[in-house]
Structure formats: structure tokens, C-alpha cells
C-alpha atoms as a PDB file:
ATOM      1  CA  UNK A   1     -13.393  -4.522   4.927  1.00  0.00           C
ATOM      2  CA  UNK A   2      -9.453  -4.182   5.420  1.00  0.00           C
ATOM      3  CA  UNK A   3      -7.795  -6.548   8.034  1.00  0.00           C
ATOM      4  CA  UNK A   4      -5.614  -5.459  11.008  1.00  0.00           C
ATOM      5  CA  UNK A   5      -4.704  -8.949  11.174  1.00  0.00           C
ATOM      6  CA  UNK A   6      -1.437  -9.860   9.502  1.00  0.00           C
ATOM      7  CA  UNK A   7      -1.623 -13.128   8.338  1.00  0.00           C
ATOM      8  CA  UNK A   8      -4.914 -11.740   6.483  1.00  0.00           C
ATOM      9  CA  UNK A   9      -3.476  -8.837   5.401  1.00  0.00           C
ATOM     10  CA  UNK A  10      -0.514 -11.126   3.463  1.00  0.00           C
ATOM     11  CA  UNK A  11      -3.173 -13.312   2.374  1.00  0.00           C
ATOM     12  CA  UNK A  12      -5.028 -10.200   0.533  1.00  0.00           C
ATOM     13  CA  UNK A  13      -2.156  -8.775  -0.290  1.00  0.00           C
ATOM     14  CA  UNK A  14      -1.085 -12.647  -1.822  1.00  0.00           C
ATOM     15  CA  UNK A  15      -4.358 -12.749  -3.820  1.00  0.00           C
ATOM     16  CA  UNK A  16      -3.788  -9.700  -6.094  1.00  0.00           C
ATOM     17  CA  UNK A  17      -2.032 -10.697  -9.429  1.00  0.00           C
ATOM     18  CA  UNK A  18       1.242  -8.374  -9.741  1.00  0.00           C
ATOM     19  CA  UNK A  19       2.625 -10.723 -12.375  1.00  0.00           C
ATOM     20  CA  UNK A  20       5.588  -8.671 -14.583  1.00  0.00           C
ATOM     21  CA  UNK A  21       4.656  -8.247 -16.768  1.00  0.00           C
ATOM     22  CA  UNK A  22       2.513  -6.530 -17.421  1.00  0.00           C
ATOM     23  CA  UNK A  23       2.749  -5.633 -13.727  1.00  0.00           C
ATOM     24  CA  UNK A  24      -0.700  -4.252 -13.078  1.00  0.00           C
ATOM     25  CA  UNK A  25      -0.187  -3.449  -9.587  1.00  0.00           C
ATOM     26  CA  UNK A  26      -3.084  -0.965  -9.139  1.00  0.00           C
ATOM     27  CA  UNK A  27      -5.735  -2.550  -7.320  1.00  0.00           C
ATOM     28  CA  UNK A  28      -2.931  -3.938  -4.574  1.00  0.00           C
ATOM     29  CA  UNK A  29      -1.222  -0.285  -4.399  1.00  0.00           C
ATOM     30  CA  UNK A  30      -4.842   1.292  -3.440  1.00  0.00           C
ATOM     31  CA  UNK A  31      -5.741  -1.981  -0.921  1.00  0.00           C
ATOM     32  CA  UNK A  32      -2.422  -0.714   0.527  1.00  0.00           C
ATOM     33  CA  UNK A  33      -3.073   2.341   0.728  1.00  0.00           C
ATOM     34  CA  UNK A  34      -6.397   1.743   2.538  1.00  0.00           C
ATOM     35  CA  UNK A  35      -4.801  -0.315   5.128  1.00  0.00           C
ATOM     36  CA  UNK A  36      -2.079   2.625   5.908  1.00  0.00           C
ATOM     37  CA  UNK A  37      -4.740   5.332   6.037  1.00  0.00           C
ATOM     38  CA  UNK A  38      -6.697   3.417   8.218  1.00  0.00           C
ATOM     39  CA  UNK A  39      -4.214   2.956  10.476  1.00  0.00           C
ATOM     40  CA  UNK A  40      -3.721   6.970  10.612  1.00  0.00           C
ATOM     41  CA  UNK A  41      -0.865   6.922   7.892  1.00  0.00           C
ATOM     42  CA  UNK A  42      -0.344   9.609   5.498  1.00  0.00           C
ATOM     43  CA  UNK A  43      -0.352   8.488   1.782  1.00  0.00           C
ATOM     44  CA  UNK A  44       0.736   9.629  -1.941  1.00  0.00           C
ATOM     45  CA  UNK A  45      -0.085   8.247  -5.222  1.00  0.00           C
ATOM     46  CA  UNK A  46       2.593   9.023  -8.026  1.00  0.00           C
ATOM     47  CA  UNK A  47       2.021   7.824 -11.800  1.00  0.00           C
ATOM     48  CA  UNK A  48       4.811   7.458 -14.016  1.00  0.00           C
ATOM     49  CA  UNK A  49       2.173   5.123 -15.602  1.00  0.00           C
ATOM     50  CA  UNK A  50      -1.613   4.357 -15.257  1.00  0.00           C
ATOM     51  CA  UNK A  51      -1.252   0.679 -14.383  1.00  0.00           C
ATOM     52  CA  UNK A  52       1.847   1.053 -12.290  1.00  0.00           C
ATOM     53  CA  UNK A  53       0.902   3.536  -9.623  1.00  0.00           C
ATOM     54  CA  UNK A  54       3.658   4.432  -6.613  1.00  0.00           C
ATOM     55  CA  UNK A  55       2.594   4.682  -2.690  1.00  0.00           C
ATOM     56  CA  UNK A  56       4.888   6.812  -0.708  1.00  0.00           C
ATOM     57  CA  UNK A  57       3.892   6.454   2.881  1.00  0.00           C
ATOM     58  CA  UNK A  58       4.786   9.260   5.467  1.00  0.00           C
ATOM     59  CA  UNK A  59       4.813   8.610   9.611  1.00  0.00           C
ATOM     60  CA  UNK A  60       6.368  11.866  11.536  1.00  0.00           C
ATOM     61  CA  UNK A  61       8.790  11.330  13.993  1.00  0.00           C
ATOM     62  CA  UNK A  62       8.725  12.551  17.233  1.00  0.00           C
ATOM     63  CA  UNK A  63      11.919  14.749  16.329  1.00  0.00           C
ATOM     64  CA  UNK A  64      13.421  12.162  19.093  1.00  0.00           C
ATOM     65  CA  UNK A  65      16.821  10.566  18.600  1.00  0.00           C
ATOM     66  CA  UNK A  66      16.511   6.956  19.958  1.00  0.00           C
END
């Protein structure tokens, strides 16, 4: 079950072991990505490398200056 919490998000997030290298960031990119979609946030996974995966995340404006 993914947190809305913050402090247990970074705790989660603290847990996963991203050493580099060999920077095997997978399991933390997809725990991220769960907690964006979740939240109603569009997500993409790019590989340039199994082990290494990318998360673009995507929130539309309102087309609004501010």
C-alpha cells in the first residue's frame, strides 16, 4: 500500500538501495511511479537500460499564466 503521507513516502523511498553503482534504481522508479498515478499523474517509463529505467511525469496546466 503506497503512502500519501510524506515523511513515509521519504522513508520508502529511503529504503530502496540506489547505490552507483551499479545504480539499480528499478524497483524505486516503479514505487514512484505508483505514488504519481495514484495521485491522478500521468507517467512514462523510458529505458536506455534495463536496470536504469527513466520516469517522466506529466501534470497539464490550466493554460493559465499565474
Amino acid at each position: 500500500m503506497v503512502s500519501s503521507n510524506p515523511v513515509n513516502i521519504l522513508v520508502d523511498l529511503i529504503r530502496f538501495n540506489t547505490t552507483n553503482p551499479p545504480g539499480n534504481e528499478r524497483e524505486c522508479v516503479y514505487h514512484v511511479k505508483d505514488i504519481l498515478e495514484k495521485s491522478g499523474i500521468e507517467t512514462q517509463i523510458f529505458y536506455l537500460d534495463e536496470r536504469r529505467p527513466n520516469l517522466l511525469a506529466k501534470i497539464e496546466g490550466k493554460g493559465e499564466s499565474p
